[in-house]
C-alpha atoms as a PDB file:
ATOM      1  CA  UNK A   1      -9.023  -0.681  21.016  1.00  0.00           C
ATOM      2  CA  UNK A   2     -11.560  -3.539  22.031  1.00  0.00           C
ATOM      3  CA  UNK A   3     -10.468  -6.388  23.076  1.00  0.00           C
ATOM      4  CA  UNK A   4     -13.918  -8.550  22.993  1.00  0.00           C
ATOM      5  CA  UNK A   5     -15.612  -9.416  19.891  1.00  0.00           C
ATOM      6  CA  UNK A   6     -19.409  -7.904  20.408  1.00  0.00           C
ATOM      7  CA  UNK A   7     -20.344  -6.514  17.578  1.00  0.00           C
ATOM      8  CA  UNK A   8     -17.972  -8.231  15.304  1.00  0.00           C
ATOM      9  CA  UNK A   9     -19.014 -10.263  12.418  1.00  0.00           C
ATOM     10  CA  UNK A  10     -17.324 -13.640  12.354  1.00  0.00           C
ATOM     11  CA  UNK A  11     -18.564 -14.811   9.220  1.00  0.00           C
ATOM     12  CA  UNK A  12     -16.572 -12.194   7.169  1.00  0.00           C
ATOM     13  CA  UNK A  13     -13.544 -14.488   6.966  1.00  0.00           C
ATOM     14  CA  UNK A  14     -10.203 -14.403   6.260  1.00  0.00           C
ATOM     15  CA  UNK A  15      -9.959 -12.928   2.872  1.00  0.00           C
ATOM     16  CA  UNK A  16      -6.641 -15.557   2.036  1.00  0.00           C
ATOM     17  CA  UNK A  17      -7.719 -18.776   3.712  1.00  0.00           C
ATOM     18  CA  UNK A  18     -11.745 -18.267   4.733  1.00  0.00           C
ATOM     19  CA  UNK A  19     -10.271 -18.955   8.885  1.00  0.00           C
ATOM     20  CA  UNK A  20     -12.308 -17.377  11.291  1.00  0.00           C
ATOM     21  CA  UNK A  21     -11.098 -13.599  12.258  1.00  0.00           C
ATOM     22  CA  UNK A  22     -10.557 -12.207  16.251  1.00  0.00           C
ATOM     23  CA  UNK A  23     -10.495  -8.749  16.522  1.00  0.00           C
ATOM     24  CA  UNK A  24      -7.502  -6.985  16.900  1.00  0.00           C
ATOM     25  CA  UNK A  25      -8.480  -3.099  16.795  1.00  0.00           C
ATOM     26  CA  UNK A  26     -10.137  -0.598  15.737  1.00  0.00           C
ATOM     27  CA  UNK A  27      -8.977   2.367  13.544  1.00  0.00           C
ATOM     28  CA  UNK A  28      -9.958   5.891  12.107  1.00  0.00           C
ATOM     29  CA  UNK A  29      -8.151   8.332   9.958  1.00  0.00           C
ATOM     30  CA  UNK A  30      -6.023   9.816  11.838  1.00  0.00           C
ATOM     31  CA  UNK A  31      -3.680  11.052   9.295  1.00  0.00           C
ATOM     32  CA  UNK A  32      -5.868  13.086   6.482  1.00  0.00           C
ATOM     33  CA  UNK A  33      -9.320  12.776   8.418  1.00  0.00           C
ATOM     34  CA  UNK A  34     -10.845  12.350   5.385  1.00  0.00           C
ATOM     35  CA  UNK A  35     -13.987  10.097   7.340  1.00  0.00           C
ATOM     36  CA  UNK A  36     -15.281   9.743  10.787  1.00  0.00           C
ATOM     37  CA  UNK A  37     -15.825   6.046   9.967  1.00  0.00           C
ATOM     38  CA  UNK A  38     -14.147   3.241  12.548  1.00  0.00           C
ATOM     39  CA  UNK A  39     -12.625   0.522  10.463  1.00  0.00           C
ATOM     40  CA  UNK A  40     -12.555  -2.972  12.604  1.00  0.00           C
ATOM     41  CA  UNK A  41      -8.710  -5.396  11.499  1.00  0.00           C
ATOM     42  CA  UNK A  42      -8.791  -8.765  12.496  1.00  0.00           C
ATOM     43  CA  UNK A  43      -6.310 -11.558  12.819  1.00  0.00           C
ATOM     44  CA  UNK A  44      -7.303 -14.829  11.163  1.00  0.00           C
ATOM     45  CA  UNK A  45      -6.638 -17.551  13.369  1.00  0.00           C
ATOM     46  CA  UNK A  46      -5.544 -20.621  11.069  1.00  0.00           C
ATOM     47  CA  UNK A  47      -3.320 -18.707   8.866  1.00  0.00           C
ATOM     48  CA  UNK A  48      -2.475 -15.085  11.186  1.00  0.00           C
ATOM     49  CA  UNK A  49      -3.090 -12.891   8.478  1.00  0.00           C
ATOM     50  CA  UNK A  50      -4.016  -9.541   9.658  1.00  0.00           C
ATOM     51  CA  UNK A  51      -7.106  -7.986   7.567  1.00  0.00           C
ATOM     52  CA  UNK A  52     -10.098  -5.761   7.112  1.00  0.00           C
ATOM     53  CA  UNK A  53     -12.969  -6.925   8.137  1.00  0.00           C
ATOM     54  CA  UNK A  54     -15.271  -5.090   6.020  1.00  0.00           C
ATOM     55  CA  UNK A  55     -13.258  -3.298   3.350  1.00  0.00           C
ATOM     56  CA  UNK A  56     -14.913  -0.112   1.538  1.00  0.00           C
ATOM     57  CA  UNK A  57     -16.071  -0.982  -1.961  1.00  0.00           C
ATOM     58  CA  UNK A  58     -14.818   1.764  -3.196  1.00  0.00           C
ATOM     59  CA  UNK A  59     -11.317   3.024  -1.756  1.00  0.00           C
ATOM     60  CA  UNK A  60     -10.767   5.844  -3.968  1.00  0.00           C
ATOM     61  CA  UNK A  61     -13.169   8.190  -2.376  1.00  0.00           C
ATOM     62  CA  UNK A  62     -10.853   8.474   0.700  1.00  0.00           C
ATOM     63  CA  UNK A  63      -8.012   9.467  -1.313  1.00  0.00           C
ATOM     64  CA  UNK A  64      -9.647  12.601  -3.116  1.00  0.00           C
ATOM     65  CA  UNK A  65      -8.608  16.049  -2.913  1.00  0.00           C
ATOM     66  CA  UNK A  66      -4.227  16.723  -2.661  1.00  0.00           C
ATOM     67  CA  UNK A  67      -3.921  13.133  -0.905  1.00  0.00           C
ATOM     68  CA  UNK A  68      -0.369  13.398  -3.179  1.00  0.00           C
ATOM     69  CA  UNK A  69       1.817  16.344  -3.252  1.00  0.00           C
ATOM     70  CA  UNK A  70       3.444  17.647  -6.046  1.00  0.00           C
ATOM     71  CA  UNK A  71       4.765  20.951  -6.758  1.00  0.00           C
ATOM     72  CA  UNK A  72       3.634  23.417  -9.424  1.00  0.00           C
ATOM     73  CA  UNK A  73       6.484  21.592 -11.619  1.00  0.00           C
ATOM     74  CA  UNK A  74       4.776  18.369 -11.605  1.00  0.00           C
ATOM     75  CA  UNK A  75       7.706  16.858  -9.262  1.00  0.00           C
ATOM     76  CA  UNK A  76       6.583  15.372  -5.779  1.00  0.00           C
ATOM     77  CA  UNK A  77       7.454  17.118  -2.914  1.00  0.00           C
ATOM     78  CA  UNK A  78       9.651  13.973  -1.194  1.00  0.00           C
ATOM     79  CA  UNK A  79      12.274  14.908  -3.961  1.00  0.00           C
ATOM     80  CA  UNK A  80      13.198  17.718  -1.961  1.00  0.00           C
ATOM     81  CA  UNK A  81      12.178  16.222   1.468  1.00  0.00           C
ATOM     82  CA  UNK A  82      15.706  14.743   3.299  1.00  0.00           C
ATOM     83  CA  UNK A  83      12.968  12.997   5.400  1.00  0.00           C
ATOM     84  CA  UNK A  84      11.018  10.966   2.887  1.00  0.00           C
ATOM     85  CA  UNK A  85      13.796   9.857   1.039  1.00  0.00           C
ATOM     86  CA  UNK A  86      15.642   8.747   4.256  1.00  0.00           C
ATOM     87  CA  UNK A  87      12.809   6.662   5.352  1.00  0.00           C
ATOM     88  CA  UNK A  88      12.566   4.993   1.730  1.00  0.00           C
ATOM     89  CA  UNK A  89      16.482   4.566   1.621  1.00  0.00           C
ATOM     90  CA  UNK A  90      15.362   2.693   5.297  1.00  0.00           C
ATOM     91  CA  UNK A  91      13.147   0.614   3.650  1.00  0.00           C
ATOM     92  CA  UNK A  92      15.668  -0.510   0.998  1.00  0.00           C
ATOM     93  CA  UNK A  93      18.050  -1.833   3.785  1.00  0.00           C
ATOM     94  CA  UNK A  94      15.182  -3.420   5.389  1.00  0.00           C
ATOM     95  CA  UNK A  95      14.338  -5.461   1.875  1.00  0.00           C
ATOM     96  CA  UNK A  96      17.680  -6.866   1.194  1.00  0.00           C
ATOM     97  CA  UNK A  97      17.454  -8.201   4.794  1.00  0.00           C
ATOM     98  CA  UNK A  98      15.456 -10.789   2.200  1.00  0.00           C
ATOM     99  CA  UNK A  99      16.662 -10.240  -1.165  1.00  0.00           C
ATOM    100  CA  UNK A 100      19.289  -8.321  -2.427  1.00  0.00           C
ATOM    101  CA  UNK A 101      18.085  -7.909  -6.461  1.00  0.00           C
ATOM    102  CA  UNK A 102      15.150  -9.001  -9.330  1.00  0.00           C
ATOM    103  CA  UNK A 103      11.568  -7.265  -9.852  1.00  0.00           C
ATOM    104  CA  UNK A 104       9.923  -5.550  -6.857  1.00  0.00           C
ATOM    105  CA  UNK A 105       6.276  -4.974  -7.101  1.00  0.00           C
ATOM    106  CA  UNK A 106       4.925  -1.641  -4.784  1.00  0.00           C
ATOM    107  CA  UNK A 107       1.383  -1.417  -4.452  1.00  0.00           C
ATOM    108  CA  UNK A 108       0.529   1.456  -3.187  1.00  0.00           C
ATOM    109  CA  UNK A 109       3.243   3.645  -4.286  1.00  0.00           C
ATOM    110  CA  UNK A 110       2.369   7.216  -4.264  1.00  0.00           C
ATOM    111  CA  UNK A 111       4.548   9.116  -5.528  1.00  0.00           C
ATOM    112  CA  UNK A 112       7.242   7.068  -5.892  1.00  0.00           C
ATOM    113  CA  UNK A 113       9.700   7.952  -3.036  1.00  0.00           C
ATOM    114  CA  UNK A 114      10.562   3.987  -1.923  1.00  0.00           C
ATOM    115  CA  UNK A 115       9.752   2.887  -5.952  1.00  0.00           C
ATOM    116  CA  UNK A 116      12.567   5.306  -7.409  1.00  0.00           C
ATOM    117  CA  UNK A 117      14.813   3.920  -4.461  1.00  0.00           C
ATOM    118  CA  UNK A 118      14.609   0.793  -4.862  1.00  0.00           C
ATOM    119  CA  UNK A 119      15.143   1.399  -8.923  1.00  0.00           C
ATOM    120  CA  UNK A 120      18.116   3.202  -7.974  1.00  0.00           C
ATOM    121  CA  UNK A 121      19.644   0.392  -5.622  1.00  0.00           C
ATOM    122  CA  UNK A 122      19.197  -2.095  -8.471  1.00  0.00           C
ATOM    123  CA  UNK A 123      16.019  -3.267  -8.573  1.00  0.00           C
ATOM    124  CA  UNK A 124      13.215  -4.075 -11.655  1.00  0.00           C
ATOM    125  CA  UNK A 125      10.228  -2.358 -10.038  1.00  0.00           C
ATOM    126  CA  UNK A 126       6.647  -2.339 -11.412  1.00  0.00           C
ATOM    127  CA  UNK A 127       4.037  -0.605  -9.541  1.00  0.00           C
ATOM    128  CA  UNK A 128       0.225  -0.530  -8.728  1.00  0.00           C
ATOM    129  CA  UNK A 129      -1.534   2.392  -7.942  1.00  0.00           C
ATOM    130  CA  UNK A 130      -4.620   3.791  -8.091  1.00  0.00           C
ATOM    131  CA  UNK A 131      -3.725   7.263  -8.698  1.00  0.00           C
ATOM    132  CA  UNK A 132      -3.471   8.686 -12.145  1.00  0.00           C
ATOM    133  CA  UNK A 133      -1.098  11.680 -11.507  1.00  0.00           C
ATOM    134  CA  UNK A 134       0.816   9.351  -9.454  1.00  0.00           C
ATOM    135  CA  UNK A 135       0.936   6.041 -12.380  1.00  0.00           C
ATOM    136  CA  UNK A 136       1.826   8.934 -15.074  1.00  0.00           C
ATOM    137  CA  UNK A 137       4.558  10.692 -12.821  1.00  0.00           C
ATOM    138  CA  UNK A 138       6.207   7.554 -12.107  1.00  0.00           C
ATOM    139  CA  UNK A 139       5.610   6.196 -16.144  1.00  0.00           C
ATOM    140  CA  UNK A 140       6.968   9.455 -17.998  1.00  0.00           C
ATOM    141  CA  UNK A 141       9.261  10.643 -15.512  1.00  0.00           C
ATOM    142  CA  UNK A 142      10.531   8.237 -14.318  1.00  0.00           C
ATOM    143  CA  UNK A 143      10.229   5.638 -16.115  1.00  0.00           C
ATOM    144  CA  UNK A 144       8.770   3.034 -13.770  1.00  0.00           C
ATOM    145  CA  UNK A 145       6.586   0.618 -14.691  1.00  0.00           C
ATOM    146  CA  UNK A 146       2.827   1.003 -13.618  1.00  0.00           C
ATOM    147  CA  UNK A 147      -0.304  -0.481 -13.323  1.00  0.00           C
ATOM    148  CA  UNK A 148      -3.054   2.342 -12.658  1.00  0.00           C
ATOM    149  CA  UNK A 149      -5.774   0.384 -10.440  1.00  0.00           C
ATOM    150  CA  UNK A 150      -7.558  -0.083  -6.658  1.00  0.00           C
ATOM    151  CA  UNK A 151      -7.651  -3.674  -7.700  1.00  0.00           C
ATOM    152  CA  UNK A 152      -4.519  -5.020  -6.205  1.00  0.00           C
ATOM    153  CA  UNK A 153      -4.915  -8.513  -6.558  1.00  0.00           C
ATOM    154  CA  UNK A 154      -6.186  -8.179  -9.986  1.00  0.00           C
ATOM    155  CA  UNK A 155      -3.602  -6.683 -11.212  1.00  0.00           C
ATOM    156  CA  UNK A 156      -0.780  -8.448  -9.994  1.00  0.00           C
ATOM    157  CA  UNK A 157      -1.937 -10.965 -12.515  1.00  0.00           C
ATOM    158  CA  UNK A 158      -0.551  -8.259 -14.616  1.00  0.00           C
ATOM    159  CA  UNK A 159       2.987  -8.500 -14.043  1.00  0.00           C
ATOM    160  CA  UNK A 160       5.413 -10.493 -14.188  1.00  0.00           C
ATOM    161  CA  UNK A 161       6.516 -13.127 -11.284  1.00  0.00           C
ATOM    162  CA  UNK A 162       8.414 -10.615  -8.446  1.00  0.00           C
ATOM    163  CA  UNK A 163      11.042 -11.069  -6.678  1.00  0.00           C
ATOM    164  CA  UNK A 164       9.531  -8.887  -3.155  1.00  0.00           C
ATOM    165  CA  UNK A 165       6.112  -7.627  -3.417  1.00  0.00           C
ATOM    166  CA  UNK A 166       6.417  -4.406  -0.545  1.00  0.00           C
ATOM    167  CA  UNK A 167       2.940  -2.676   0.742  1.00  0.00           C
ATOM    168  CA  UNK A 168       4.145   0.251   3.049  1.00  0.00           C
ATOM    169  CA  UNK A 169       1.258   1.894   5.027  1.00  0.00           C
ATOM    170  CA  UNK A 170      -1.222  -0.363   2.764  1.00  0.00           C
ATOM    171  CA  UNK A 171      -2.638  -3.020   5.333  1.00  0.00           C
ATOM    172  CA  UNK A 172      -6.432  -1.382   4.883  1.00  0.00           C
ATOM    173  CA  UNK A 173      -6.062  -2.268   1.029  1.00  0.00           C
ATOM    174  CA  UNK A 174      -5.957  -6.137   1.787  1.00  0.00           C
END
């Protein structure tokens, strides 16, 4: 993880307020190896958001080939994973640490683990994501709202004013 800024590009900005970044780290894909690329985050230092410096333009090609699991059924494989569906029922007690009820937004929801709990505790939720099986296992099965798309940003224009927007293992789609 550097800790300089050679080789860093300054003039990228901070995609929410145009501040100047300072690198913060560097990261690969560790956890599906899809790429050997090193992706450079930096903090902005007038408003401290943490971002990509240069985003790929096309975020879909890392997530090709099984990146979701479901089961010959068509169910996801968290619905029988203790695991997955303790850390979502976590991440439920860690949201109404800020609000207890109203519409959540996910982006980034997979296959739904943390979406279907949070519809379950008593929340409106609407989600974005960018994969197909994903938007129609959540739509027809469970009957979650979606938005199919890598545009974030564009398509929370889309829904309706949220309560809690929650991004879990998202930051490189900022």
């Amino acid at each position: 993880m550097p800790s300089d800024n050679r080789n860093f590009a300054p003039e990228a900005g901070c995609p929410l307020c145009g501040g100047r970044g300072r690198r913060i780290l560097d990261a690969r894909d560790r956890n599906r190896e899809t790429t050997g690329e090193t992706f450079s985050y930096a903090r902005c230092g007038s408003c401290g958001t943490v971002y990509i410096v240069d985003p790929p333009a096309d975020l879909g090609r890392y997530y090709q080939g099984g990146y979701y699991d479901f089961d010959a059924d068509g169910e996801p494989f968290w619905k029988s994973s203790r695991q997955r569906i303790r850390a979502a029922a976590y991440r439920i007690e860690l949201l109404r640490q800020h609000v207890s009820a109203g519409h959540l937004i996910e982006i980034g929801a997979g296959t739904g683990a943390f979406a279907c709990a949070a519809r379950d505790a008593g929340f409106d939720v609407s989600v974005i994501e960018m994969s197909e099986q994903c938007c129609r296992y959540l739509s027809e099965r469970e009957g979650i709202r979606t938005i199919c798309s890598d545009r974030a940003v564009e398509a929370l224009a889309e829904l309706p004013t949220a309560s809690a927007v929650a991004l879990w293992h998202v930051l490189e789609h900022l």
